[in-house]
C-alpha atoms as a PDB file:
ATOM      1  CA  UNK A   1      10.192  -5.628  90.013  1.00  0.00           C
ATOM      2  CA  UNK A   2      11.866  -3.866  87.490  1.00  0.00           C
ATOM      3  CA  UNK A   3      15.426  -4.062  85.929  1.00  0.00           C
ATOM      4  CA  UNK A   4      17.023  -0.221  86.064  1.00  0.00           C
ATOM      5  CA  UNK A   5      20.900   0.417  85.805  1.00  0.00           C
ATOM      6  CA  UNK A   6      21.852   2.781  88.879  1.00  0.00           C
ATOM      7  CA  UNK A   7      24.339   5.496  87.785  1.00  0.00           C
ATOM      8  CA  UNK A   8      25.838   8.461  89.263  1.00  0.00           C
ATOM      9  CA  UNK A   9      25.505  11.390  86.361  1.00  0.00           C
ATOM     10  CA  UNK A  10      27.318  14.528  87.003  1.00  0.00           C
ATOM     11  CA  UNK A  11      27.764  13.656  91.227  1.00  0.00           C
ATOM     12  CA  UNK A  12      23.800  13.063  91.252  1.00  0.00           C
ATOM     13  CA  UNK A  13      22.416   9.617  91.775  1.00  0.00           C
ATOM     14  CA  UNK A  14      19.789   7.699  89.424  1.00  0.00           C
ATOM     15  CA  UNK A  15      18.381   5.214  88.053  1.00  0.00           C
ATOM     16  CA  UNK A  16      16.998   4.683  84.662  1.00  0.00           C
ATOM     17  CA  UNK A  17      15.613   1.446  82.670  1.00  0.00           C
ATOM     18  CA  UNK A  18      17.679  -1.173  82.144  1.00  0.00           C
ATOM     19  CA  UNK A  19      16.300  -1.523  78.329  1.00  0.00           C
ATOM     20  CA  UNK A  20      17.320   1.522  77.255  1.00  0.00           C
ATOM     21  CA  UNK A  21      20.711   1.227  77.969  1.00  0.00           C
ATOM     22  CA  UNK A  22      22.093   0.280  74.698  1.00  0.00           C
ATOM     23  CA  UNK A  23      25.645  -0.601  75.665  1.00  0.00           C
ATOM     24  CA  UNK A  24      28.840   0.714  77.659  1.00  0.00           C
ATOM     25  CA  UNK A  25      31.331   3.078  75.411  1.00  0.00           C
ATOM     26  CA  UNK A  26      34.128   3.744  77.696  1.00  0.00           C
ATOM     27  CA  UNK A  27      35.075   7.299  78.988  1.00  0.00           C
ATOM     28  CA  UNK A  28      34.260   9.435  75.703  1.00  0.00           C
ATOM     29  CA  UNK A  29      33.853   6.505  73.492  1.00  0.00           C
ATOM     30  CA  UNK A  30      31.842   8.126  71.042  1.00  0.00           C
ATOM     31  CA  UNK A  31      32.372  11.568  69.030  1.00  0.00           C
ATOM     32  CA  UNK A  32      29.320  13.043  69.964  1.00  0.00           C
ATOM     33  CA  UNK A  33      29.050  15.409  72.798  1.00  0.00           C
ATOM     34  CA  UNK A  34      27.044  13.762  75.925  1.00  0.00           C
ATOM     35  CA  UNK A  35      24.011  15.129  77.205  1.00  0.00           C
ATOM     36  CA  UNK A  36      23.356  16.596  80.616  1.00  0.00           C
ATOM     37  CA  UNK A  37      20.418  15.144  82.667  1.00  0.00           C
ATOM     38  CA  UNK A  38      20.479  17.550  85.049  1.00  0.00           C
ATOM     39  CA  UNK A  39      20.766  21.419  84.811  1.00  0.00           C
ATOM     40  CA  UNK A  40      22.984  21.957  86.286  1.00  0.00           C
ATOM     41  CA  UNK A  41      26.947  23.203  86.067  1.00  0.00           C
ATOM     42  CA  UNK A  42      29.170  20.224  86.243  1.00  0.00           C
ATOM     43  CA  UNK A  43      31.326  19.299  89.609  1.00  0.00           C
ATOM     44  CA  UNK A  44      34.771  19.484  88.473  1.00  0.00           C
ATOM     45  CA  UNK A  45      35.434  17.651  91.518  1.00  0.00           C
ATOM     46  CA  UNK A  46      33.268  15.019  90.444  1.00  0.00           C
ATOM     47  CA  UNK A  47      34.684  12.810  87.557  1.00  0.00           C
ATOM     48  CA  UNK A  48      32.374  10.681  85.487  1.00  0.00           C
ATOM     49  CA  UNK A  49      34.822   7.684  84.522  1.00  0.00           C
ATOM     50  CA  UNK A  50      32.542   5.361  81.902  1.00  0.00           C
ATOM     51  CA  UNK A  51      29.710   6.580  79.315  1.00  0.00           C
ATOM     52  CA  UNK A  52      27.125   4.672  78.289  1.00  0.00           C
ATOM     53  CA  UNK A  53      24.677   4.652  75.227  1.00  0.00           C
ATOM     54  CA  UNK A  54      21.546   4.833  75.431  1.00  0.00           C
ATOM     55  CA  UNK A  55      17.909   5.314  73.897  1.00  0.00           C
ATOM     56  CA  UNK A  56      16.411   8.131  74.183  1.00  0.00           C
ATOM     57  CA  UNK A  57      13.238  10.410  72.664  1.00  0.00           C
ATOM     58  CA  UNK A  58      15.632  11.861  70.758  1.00  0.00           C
ATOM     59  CA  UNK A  59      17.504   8.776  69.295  1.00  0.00           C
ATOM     60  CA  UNK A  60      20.868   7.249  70.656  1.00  0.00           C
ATOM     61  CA  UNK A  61      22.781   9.471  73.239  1.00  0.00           C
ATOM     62  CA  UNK A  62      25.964   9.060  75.082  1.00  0.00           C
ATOM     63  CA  UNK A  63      25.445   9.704  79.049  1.00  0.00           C
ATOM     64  CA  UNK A  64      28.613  10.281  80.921  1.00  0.00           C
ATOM     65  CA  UNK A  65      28.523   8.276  84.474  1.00  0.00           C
ATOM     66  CA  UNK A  66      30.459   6.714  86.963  1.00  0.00           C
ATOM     67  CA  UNK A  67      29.444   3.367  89.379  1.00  0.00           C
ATOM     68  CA  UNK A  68      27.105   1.963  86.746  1.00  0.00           C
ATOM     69  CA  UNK A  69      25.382  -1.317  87.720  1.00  0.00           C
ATOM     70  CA  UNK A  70      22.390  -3.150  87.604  1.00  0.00           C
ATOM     71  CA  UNK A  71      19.805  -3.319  90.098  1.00  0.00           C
ATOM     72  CA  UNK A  72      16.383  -4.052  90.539  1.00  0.00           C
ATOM     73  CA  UNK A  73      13.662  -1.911  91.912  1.00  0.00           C
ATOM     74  CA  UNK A  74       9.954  -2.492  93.596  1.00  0.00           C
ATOM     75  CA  UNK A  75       7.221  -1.226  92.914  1.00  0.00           C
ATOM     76  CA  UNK A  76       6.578  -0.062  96.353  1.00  0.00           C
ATOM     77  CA  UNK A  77       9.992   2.126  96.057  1.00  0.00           C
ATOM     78  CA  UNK A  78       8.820   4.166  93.831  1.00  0.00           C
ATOM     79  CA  UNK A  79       7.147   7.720  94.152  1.00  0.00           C
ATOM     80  CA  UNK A  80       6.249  10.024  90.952  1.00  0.00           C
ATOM     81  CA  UNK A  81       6.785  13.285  91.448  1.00  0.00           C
ATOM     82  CA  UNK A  82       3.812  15.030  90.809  1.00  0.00           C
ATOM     83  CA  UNK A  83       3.300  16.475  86.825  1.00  0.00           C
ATOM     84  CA  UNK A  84       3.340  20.575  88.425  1.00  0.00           C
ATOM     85  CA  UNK A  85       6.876  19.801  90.178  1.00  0.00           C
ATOM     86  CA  UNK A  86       8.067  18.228  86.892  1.00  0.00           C
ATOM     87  CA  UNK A  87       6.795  21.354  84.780  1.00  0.00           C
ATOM     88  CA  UNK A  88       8.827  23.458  87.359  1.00  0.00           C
ATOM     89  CA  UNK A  89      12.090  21.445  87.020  1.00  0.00           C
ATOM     90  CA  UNK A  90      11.926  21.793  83.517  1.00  0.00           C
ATOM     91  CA  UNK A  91      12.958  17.962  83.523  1.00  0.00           C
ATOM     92  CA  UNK A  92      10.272  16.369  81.872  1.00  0.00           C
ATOM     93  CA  UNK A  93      12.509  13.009  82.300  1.00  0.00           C
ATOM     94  CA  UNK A  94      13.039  13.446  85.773  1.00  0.00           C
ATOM     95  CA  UNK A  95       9.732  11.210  86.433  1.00  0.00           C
ATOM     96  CA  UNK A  96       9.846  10.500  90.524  1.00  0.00           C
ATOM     97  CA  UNK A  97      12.649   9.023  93.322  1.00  0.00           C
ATOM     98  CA  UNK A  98      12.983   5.773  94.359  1.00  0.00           C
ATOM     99  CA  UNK A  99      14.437   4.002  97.735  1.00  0.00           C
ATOM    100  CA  UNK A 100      17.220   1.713  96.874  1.00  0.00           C
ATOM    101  CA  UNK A 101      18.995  -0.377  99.852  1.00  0.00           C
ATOM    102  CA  UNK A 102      22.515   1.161 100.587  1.00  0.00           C
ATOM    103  CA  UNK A 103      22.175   4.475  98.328  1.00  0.00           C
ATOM    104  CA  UNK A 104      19.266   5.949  99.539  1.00  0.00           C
ATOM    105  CA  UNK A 105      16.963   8.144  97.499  1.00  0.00           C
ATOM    106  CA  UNK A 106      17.752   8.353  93.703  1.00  0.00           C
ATOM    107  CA  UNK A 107      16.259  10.368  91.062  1.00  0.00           C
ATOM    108  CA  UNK A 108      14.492   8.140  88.418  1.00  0.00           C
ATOM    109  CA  UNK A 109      14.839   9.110  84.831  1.00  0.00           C
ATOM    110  CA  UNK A 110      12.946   8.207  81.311  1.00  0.00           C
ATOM    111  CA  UNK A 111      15.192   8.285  78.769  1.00  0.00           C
ATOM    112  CA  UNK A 112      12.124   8.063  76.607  1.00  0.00           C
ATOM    113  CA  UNK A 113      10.815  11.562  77.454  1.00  0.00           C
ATOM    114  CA  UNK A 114      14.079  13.395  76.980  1.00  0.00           C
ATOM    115  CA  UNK A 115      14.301  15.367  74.354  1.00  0.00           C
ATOM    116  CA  UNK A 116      17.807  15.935  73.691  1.00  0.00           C
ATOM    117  CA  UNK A 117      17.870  20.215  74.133  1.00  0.00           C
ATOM    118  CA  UNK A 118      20.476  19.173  77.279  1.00  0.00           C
ATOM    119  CA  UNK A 119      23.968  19.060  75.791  1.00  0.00           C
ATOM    120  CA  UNK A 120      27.193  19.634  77.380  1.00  0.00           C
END
């Protein structure tokens, strides 16, 4: 089992490890500009109440979210998406889905293979 923190990030659900989440900031706690996980435009309809720091390949990022918690996660949950969809997201962090009781599937992210080109 593994310790992730389950997040919603711009309306879309993940998960990410637990150890490199750094600590909470508040709702735009920090001067820097947070980075976007996803490509994507943002859902104005969607409003990301908390940010959180965290670790990242590119050093220490704020990640705007909303219903952060902690969870844990089995092994058996988890599928990696193979390395030819990953190249085709252009997501390189975007490393597989997972099952989690009462969401449903999430998208499961490494922090430590962003690289920090996704700002908002």
């Amino acid at each position: 089992m593994s310790r992730v923190v389950l997040l919603s990030h711009d309306g879309v659900r993940c998960a990410l490890p637990a150890s490199q989440v750094v600590r909470a900031v508040g709702s735009g706690g920090e001067d820097e500009r947070p980075v976007a996980l996803f490509r994507r435009e943002p859902d104005a309809s969607v409003r990301d109440a908390r940010s959180l720091l965290v670790r990242t390949g590119a050093g220490e990022r704020r990640v705007d979210c909303a219903d952060a918690r902690f969870d844990w996660l089995s092994e058996e949950r988890l599928f990696a998406l193979p390395e030819l969809l990953r190249d085709a997201m252009a997501l390189p962090h975007v490393v597989g889905v997972a099952e989690m009781d009462g969401v449903g599937l999430v998208w499961l992210v490494d922090l430590d293979l962003f690289s920090g080109s996704s700002a908002r």
